[in-house]
C-alpha atoms as a PDB file:
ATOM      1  CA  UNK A   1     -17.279   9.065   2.527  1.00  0.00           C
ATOM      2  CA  UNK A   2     -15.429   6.213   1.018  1.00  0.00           C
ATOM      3  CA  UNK A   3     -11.930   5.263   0.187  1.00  0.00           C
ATOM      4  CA  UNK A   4     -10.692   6.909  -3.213  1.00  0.00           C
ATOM      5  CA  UNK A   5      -7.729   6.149  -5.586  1.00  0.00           C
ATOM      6  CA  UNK A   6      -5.748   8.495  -7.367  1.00  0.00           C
ATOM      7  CA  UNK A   7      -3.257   7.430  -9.928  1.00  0.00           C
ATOM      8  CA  UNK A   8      -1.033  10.366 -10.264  1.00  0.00           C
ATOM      9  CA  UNK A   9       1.751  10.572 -13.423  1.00  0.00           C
ATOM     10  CA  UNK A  10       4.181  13.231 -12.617  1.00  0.00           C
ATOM     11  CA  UNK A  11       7.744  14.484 -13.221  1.00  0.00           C
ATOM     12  CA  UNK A  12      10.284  12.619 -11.089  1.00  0.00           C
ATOM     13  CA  UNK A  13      11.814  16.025  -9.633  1.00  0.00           C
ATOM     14  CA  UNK A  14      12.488  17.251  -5.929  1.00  0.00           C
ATOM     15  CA  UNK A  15       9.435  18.477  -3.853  1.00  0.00           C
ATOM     16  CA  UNK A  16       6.656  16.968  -6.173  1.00  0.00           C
ATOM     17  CA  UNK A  17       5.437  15.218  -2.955  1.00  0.00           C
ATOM     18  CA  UNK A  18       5.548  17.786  -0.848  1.00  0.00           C
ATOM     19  CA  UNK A  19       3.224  19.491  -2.912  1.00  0.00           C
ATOM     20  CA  UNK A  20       0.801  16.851  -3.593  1.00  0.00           C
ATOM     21  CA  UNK A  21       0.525  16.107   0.400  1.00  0.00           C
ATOM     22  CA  UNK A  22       0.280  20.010   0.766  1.00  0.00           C
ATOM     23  CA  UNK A  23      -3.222  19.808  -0.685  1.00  0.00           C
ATOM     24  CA  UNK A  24      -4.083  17.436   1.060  1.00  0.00           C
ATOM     25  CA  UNK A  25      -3.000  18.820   4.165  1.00  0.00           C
ATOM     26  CA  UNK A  26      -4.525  22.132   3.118  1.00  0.00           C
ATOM     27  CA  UNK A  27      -7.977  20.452   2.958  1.00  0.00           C
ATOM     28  CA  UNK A  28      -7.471  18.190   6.606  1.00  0.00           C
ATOM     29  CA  UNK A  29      -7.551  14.888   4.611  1.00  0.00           C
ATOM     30  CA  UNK A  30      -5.308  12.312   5.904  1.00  0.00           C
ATOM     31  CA  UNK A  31      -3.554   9.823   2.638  1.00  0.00           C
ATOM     32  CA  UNK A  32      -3.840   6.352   4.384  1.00  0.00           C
ATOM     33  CA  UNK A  33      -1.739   4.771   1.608  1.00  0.00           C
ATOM     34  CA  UNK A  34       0.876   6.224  -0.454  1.00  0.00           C
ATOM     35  CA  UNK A  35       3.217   4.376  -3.039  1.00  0.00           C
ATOM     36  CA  UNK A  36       5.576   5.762  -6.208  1.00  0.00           C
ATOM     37  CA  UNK A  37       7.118   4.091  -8.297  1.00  0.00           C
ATOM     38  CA  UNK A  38       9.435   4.912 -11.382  1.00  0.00           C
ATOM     39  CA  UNK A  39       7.899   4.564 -14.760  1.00  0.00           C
ATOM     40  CA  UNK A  40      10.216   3.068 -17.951  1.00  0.00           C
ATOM     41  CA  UNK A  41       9.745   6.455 -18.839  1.00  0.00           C
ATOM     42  CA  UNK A  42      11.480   7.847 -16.105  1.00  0.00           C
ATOM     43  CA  UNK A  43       8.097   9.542 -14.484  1.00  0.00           C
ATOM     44  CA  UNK A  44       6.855   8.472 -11.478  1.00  0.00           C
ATOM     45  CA  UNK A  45       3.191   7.245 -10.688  1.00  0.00           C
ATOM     46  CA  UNK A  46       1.789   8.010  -7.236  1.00  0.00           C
ATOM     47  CA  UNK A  47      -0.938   5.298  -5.747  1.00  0.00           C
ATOM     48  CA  UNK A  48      -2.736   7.951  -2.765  1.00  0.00           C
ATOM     49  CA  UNK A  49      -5.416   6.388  -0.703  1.00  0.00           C
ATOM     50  CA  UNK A  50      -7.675   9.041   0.873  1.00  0.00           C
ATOM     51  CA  UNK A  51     -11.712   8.927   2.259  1.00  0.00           C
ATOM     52  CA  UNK A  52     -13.826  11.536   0.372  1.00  0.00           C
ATOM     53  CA  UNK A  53     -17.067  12.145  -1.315  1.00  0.00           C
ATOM     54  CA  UNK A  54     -17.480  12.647  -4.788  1.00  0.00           C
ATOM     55  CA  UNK A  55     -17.384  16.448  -4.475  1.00  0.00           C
ATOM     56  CA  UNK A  56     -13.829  16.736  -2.720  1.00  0.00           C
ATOM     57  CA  UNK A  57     -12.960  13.796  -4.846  1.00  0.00           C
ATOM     58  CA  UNK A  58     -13.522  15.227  -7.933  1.00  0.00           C
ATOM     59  CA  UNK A  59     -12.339  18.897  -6.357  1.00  0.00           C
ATOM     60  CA  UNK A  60      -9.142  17.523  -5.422  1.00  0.00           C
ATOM     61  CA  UNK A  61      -8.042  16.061  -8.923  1.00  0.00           C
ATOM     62  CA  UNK A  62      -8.307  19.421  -9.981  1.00  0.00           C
ATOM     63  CA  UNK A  63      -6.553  21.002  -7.382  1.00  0.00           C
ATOM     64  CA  UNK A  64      -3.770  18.320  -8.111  1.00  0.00           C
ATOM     65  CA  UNK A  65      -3.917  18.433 -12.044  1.00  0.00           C
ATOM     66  CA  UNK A  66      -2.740  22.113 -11.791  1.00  0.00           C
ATOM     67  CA  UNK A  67       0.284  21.750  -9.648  1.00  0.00           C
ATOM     68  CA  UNK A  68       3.781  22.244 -12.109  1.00  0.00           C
ATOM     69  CA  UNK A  69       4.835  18.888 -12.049  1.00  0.00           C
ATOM     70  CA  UNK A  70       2.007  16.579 -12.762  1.00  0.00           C
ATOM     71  CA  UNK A  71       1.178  15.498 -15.834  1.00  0.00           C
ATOM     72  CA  UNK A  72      -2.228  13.538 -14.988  1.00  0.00           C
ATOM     73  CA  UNK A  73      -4.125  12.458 -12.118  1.00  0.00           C
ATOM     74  CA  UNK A  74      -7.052   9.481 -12.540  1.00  0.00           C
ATOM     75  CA  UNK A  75      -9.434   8.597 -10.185  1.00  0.00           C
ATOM     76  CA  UNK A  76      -8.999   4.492 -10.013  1.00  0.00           C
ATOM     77  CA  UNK A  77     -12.559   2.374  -9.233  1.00  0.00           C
ATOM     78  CA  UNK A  78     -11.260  -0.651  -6.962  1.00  0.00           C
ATOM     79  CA  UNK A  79     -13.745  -2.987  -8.242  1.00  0.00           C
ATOM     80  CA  UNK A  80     -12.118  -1.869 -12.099  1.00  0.00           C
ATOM     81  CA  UNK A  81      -8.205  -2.506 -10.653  1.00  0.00           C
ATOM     82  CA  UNK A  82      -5.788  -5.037  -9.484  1.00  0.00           C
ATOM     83  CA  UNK A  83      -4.936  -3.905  -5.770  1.00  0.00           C
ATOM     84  CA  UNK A  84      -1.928  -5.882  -3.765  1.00  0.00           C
ATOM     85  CA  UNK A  85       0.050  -5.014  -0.844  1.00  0.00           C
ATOM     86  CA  UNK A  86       3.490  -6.952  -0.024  1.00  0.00           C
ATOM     87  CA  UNK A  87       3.948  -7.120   3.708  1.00  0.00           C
ATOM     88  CA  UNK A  88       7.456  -8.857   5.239  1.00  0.00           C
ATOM     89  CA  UNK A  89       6.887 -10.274   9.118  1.00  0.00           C
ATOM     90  CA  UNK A  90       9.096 -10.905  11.837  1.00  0.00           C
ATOM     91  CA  UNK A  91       8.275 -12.980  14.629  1.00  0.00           C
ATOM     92  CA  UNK A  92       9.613 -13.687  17.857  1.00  0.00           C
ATOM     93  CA  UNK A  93      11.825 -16.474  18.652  1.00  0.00           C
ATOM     94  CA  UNK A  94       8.774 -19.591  18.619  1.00  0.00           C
ATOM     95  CA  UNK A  95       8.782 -23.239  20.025  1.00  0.00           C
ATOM     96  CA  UNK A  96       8.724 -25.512  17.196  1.00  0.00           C
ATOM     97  CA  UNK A  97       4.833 -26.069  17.456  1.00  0.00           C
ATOM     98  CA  UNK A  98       4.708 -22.261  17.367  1.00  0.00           C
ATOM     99  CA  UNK A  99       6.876 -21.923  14.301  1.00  0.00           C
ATOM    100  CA  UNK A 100       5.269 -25.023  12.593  1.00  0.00           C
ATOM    101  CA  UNK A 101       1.852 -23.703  12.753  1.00  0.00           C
ATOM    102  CA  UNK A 102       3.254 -19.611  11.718  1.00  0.00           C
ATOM    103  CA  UNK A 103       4.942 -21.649   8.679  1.00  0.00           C
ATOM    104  CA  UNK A 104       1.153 -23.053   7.429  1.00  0.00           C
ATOM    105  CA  UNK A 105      -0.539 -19.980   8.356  1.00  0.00           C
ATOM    106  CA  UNK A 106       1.595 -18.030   5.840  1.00  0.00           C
ATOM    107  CA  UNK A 107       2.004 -20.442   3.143  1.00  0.00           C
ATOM    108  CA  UNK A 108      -1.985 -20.890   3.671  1.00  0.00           C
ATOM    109  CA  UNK A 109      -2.356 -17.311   2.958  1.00  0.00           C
ATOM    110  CA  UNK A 110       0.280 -17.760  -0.299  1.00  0.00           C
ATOM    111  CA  UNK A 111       3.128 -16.186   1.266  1.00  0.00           C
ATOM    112  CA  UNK A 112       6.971 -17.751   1.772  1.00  0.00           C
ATOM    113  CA  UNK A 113       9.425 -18.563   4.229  1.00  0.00           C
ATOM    114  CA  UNK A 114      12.355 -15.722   3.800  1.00  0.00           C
ATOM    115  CA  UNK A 115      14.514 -17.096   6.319  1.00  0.00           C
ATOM    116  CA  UNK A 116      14.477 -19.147   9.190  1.00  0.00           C
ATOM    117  CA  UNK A 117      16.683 -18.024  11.927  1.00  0.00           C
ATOM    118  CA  UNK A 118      17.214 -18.983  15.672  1.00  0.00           C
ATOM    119  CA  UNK A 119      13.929 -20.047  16.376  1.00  0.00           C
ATOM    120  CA  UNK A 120      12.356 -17.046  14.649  1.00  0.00           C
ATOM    121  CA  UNK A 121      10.729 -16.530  10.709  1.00  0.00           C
ATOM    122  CA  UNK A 122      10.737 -13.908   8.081  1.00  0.00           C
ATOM    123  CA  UNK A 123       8.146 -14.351   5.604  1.00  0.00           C
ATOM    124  CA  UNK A 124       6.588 -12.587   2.755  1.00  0.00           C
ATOM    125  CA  UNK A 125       3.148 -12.089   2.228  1.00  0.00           C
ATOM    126  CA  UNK A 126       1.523 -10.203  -0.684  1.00  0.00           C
ATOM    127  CA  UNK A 127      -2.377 -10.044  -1.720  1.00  0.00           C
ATOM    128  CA  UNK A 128      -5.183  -7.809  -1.252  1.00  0.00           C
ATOM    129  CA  UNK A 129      -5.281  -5.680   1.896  1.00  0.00           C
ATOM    130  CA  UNK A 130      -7.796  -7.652   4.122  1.00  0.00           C
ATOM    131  CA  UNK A 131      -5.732 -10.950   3.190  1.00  0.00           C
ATOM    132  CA  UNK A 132      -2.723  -9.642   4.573  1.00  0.00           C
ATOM    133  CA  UNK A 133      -4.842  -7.766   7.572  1.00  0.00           C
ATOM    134  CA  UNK A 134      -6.372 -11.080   8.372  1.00  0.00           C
ATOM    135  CA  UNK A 135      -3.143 -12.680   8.455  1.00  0.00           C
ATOM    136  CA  UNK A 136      -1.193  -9.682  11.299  1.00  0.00           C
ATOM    137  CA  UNK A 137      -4.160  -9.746  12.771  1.00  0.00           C
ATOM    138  CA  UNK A 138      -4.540 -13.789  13.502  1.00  0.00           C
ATOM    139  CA  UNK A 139      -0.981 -14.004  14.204  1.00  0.00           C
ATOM    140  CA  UNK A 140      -1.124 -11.090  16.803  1.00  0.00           C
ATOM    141  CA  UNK A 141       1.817  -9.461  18.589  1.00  0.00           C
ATOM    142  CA  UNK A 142       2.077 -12.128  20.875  1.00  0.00           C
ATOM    143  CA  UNK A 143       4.123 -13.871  17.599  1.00  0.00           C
ATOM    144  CA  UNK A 144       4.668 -10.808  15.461  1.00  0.00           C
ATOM    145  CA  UNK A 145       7.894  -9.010  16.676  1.00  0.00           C
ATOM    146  CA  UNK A 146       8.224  -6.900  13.565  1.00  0.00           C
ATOM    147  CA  UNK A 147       5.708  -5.997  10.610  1.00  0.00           C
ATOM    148  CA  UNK A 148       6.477  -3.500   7.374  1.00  0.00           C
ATOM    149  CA  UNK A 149       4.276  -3.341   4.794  1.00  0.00           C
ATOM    150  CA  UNK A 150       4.232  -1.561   1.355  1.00  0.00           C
ATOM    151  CA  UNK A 151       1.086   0.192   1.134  1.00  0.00           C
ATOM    152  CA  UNK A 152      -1.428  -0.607  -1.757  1.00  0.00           C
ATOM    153  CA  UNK A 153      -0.450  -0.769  -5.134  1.00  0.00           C
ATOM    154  CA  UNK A 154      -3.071  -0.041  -7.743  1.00  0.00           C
ATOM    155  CA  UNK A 155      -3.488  -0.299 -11.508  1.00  0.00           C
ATOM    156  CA  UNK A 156      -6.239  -0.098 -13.348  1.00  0.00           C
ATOM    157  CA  UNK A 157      -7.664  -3.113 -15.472  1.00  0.00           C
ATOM    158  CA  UNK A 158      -8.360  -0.611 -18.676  1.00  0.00           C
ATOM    159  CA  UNK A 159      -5.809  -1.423 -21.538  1.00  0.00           C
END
């Protein structure tokens, strides 16, 4: 099994996601990532991260592609998209040789100070998902205090 991206273009109406996770749900496969966003069109675009082979891959846009409110559901190759993931952390209140080396840590990893604040840092960080892993993981809960992250955000590189 390996991780699988569905682009799904739907109706922006009450319930839609209920339904999509209901087949998943149905089926005992857990959506590690899932982002919408509003179209100019006013439809919505769901990004769902899931493990599968190619059967249940290909069995589950199906299964998806008949429910009322989507319109269409693509399977998305990683290696054929742009992937980020914005992540905002929080750390603890830090000595200033702590906060001095969180500042070039983040900036090293192209993020930006949001605010400094009593000793402690907000910062942005956005990039693929193992650069924004590497940097939680190196700065550890021993600094992080707070971490929320957006999930991945796919589109494809096709025109």
């Amino acid at each position: 099994m390996k991780t699988r991206v569905f682009s799904v273009l739907c109706e922006n109406v009450a319930g839609v996601m209920m339904r999509v996770s209901r087949c998943f749900t149905r089926r005992q496969i857990n959506m590690d990532s899932v982002t919408v966003g509003i179209e100019p069109s006013g439809l919505a675009r769901m990004i769902i991260l899931f493990k599968a082979d190619d059967q249940m891959t290909e069995f589950m846009r199906r299964i998806i592609s008949r429910l009322e409110p989507i319109i269409d559901v693509q399977i998305l190759e990683p290696k054929e998209s742009i992937v980020r993931e914005v992540s905002l952390l929080k750390t603890r209140r830090l000595t200033e040789v702590e906060m001095s080396n969180v500042i070039k840590r983040v900036q090293s990893a192209g993020g930006r100070i949001l605010e400094l604040k009593d000793g402690a840092i907000i910062a942005e960080v956005s990039g693929d998902h193992e650069e924004v892993e590497q940097l939680i993981s190196s700065l550890g809960n021993d600094i992080l205090k707070e971490v929320a992250r957006s999930g991945q955000v796919y589109i494809s590189k096709e025109i």
